[in-house]
Protein backbone atom coordinates (compact mmCIF):
# COMPACT_ATOMS: atom_id res chain seq x y z
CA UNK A 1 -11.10 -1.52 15.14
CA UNK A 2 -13.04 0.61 12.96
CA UNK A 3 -13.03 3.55 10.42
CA UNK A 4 -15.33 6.66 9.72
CA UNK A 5 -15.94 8.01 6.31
CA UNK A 6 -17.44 11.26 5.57
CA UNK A 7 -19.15 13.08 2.75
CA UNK A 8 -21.25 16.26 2.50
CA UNK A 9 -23.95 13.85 2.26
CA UNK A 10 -23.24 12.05 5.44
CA UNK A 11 -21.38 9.94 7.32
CA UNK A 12 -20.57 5.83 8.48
CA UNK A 13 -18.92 3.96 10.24
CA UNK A 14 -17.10 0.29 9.19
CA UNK A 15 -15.80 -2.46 11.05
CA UNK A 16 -12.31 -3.86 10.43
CA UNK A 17 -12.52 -6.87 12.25
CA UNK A 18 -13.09 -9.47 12.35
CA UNK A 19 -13.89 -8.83 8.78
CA UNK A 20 -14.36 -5.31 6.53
CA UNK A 21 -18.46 -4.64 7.00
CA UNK A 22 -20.74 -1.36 7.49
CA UNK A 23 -21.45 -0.72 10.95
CA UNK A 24 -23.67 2.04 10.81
CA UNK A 25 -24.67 4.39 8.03
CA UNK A 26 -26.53 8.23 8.15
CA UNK A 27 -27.25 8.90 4.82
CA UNK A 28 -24.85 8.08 2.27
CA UNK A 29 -26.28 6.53 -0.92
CA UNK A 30 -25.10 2.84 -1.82
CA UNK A 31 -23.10 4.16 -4.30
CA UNK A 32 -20.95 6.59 -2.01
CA UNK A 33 -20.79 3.45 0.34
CA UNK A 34 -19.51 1.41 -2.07
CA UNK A 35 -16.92 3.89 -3.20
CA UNK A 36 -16.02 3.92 0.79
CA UNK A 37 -15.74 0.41 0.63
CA UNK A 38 -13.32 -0.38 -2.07
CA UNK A 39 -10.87 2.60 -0.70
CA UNK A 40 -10.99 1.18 2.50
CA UNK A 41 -10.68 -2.50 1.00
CA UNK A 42 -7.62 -1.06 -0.98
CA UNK A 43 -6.17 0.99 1.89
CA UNK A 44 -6.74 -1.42 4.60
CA UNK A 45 -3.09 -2.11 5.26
CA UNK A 46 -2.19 1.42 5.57
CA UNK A 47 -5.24 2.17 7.80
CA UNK A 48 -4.93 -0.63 10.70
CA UNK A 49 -0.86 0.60 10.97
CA UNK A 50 -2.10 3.75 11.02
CA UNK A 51 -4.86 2.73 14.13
CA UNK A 52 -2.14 0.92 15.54
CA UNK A 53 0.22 3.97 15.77
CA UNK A 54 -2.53 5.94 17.29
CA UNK A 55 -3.73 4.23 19.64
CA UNK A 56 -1.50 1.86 20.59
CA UNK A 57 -2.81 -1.92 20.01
């Protein structure tokens, strides 16, 4: 299970399991990826139901 985040800037990719982590990062700044972070951290919940729903698992 993962997510995508994107920005003018660029893009990455984090893992939701087994724990929240960057996967893979093209150019956003370690301040846009830590933004990323704590929305995902805060919206995790809401994002695994919504991975769930879509595809099934």
């Amino acid at each position: 299970m993962h997510v995508h985040v994107q920005h003018t800037s660029g893009e990455a990719k984090f893992w939701l399991e087994p724990a929240v982590e960057l996967a893979v990062n093209h150019g956003l700044s370690k301040q846009r990826l830590n933004v990323a972070l704590q929305l995902i951290l805060e919206h995790e919940h809401e994002i695994r139901e919504a991975w769930q729903a879509h595809f099934g698992r």
